[in-house]
C-alpha atoms as a PDB file:
ATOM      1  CA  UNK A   1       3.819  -7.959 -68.002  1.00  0.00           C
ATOM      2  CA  UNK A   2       1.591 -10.922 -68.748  1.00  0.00           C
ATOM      3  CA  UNK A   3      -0.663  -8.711 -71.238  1.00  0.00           C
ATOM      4  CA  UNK A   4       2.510  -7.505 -73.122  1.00  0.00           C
ATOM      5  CA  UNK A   5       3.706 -10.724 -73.841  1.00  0.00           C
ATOM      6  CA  UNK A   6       0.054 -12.199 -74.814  1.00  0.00           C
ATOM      7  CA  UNK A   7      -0.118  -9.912 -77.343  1.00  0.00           C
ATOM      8  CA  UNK A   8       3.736  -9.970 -78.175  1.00  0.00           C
ATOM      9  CA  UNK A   9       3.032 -13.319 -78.801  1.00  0.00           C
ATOM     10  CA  UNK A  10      -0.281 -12.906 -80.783  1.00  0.00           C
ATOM     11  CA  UNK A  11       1.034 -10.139 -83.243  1.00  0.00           C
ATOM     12  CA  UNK A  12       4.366 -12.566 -83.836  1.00  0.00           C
ATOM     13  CA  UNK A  13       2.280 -15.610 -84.666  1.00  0.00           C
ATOM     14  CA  UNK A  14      -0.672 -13.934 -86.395  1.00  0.00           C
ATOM     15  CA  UNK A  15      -0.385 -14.337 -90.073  1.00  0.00           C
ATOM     16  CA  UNK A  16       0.242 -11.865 -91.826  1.00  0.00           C
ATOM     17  CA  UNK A  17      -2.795 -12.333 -94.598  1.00  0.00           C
ATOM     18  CA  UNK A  18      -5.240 -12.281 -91.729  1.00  0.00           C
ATOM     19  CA  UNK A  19      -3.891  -8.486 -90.789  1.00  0.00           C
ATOM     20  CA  UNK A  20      -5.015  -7.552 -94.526  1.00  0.00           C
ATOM     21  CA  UNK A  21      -8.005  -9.637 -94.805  1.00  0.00           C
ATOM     22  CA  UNK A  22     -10.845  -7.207 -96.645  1.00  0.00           C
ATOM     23  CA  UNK A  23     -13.822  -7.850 -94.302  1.00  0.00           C
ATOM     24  CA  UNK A  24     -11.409  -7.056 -91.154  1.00  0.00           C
ATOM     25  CA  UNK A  25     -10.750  -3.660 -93.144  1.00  0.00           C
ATOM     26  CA  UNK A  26     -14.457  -2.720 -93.438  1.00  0.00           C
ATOM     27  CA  UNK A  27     -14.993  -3.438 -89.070  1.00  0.00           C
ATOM     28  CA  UNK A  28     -18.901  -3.177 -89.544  1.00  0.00           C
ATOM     29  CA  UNK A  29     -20.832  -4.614 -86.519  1.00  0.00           C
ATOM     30  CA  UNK A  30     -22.887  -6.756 -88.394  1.00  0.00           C
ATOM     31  CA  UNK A  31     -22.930  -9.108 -91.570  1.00  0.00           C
ATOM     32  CA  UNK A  32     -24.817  -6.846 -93.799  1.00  0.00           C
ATOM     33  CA  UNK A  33     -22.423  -3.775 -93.066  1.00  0.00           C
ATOM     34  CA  UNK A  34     -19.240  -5.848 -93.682  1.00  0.00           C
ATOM     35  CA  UNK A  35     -20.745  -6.936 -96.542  1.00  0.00           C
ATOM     36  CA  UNK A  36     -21.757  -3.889 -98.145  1.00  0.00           C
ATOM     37  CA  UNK A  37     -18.313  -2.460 -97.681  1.00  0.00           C
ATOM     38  CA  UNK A  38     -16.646  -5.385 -98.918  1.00  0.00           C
ATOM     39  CA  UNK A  39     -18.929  -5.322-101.849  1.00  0.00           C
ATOM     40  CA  UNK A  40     -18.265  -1.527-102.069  1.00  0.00           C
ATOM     41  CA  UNK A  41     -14.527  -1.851-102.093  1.00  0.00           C
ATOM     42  CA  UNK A  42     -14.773  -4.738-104.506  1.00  0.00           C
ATOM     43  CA  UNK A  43     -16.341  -2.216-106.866  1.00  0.00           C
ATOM     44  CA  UNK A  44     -13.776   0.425-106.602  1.00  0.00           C
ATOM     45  CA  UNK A  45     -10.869  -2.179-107.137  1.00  0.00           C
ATOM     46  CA  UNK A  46     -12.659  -3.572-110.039  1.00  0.00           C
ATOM     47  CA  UNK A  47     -12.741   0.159-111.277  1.00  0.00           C
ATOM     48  CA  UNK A  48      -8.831   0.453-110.656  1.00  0.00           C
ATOM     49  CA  UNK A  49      -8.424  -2.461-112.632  1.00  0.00           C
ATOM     50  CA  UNK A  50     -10.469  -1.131-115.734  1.00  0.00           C
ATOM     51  CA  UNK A  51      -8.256   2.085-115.133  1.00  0.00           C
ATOM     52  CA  UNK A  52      -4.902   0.542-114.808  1.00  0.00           C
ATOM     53  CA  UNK A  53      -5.893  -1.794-117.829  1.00  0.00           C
ATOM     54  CA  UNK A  54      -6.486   0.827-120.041  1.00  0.00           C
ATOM     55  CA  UNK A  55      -2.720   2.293-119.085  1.00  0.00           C
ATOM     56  CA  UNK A  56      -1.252  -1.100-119.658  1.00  0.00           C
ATOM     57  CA  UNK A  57      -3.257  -1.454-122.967  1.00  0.00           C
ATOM     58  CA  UNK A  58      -1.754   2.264-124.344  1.00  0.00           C
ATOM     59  CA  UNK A  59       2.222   1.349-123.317  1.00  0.00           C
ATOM     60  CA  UNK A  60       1.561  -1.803-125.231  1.00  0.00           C
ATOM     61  CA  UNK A  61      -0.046  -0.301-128.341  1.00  0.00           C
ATOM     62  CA  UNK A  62       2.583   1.983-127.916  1.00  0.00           C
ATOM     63  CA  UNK A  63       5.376  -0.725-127.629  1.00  0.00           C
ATOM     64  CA  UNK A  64       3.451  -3.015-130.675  1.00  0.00           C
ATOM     65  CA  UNK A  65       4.058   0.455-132.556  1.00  0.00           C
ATOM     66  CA  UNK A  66       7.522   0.798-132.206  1.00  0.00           C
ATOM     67  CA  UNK A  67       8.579  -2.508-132.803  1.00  0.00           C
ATOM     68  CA  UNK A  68       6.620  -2.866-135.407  1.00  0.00           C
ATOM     69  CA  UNK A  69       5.369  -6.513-133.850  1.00  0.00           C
ATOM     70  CA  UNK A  70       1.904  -7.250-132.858  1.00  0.00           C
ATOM     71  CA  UNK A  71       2.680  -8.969-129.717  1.00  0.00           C
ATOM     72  CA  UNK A  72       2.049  -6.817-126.468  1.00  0.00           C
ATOM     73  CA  UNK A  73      -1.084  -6.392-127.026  1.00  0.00           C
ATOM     74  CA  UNK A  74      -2.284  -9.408-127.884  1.00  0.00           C
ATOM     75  CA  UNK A  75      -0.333 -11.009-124.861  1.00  0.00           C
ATOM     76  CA  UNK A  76      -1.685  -8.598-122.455  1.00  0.00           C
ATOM     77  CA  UNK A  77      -5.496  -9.377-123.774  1.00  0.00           C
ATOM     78  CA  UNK A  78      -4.810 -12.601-123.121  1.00  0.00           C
ATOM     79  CA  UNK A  79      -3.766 -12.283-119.702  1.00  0.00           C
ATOM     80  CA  UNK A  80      -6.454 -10.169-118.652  1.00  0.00           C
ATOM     81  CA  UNK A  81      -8.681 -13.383-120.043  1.00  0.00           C
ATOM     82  CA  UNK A  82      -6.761 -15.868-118.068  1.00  0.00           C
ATOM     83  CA  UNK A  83      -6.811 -13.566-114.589  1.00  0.00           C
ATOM     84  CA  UNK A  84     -10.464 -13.359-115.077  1.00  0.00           C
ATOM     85  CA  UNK A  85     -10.755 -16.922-115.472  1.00  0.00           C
ATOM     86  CA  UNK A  86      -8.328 -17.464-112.725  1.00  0.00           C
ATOM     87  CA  UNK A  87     -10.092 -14.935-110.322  1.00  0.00           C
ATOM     88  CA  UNK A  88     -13.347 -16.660-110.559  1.00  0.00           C
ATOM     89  CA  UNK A  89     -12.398 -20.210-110.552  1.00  0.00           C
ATOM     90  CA  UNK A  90     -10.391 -19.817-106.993  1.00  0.00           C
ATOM     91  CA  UNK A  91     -12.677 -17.015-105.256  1.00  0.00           C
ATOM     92  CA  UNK A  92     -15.182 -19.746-106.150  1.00  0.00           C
ATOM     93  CA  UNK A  93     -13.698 -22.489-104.241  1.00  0.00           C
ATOM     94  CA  UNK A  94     -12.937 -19.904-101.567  1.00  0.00           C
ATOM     95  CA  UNK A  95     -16.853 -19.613-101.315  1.00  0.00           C
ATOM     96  CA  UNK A  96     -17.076 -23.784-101.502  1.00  0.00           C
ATOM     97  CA  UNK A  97     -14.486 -23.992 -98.079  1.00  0.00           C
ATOM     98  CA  UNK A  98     -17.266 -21.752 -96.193  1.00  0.00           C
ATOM     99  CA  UNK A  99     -19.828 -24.559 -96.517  1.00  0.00           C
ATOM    100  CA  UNK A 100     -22.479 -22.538 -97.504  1.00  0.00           C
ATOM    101  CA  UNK A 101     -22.288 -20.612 -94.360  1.00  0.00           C
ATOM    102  CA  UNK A 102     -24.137 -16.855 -94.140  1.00  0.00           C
ATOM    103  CA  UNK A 103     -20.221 -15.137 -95.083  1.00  0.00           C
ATOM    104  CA  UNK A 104     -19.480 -17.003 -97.756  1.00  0.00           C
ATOM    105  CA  UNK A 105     -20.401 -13.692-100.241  1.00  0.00           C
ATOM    106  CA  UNK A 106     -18.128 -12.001 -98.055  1.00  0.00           C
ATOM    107  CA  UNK A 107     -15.341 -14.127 -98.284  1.00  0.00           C
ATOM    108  CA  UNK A 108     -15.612 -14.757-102.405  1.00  0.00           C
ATOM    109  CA  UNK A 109     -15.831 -10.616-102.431  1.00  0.00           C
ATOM    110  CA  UNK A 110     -12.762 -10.584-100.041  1.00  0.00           C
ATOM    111  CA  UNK A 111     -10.981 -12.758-102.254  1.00  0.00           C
ATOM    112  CA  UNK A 112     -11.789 -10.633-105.382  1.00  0.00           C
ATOM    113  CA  UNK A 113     -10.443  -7.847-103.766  1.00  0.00           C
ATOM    114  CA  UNK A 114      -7.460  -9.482-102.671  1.00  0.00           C
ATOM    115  CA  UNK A 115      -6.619 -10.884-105.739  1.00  0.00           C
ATOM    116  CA  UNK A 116      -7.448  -7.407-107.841  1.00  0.00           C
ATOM    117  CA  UNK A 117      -5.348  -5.434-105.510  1.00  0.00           C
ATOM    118  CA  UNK A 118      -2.384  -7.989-106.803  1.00  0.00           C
ATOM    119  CA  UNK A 119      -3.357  -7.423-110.482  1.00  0.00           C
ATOM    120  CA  UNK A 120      -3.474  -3.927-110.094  1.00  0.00           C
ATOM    121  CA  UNK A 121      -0.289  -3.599-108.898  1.00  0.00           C
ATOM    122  CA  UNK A 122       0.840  -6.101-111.392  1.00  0.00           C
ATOM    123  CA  UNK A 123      -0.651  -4.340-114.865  1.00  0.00           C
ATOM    124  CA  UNK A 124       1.523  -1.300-113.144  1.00  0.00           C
ATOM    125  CA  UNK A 125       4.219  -3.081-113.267  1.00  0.00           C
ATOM    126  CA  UNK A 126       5.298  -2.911-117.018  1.00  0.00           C
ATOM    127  CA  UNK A 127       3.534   0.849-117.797  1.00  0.00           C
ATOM    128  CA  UNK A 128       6.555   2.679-118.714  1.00  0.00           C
END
C-alpha cells in the first residue's frame, strides 16, 4: 500500500512538462546516445517544420489570391522570422541556466524540439 501511494503521489505532483521532456523520450544510457537522438529528433522536427511551412505558405498565396490583398503572405514570412529569432534567443538562455554543464547541447536541442513541435502544430492551425 505504501508503494501505491508513493507513486500516486509522484505521478500527481510530477509536472507535466517533465513527462514530455525530449531527452526523457530518447532513454539512452549514456550522454552521447541521448544526445544523438535528441539531435536526431531535432532534425526530423525541423524537417516537419519546412514541410508544414510550405502548406501554410500555399493556403496563404492562395488566400493573398483571392482577396486580391498581399497580406498573408507577407505576415506569415514574418512570423516564421520572428519564431526563428524567438527559438534561438530562449533555447539559448535555456543552455546559459545549465552552467556550462556536459547536457547543456541536450537541453538547447530539447528545447528546439519542444518549441518546433508547438510551431508545427501552430502553422497547421490556419491551413484550410
Amino acid at each position: 500500500m505504501k508503494t501505491f501511494a508513493a507513486r500516486l503521489t509522484l505521478i500527481c505532483c510530477l509536472p507535466l512538462p517533465a513527462l514530455a521532456d525530449p531527452a526523457t523520450e530518447c532513454g539512452g544510457s549514456s550522454q552521447v546516445e541521448i544526445g544523438n537522438c535528441v539531435a536526431d529528433t531535432l532534425q526530423r522536427v525541423d524537417a516537419t517544420i519546412d514541410i508544414y511551412l510550405g502548406f501554410a505558405t500555399r493556403a496563404a498565396e492562395e488566400l493573398d489570391q483571392a482577396t486580391g490583398r498581399k497580406l498573408a503572405v507577407p505576415a506569415l514570412e514574418a512570423s516564421q522570422t520572428a519564431w526563428s529569432a524567438y527559438r534561438d534567443a530562449h533555447c539559448d538562455y535555456v543552455g546559459a541556466t545549465f552552467g556550462g554543464g556536459s547536457g547543456t547541447g541536450i537541453g538547447i536541442d530539447s528545447c528546439r524540439i519542444e518549441l518546433g513541435r508547438a510551431r508545427a502544430a501552430d502553422l497547421m492551425r490556419y491551413v484550410r
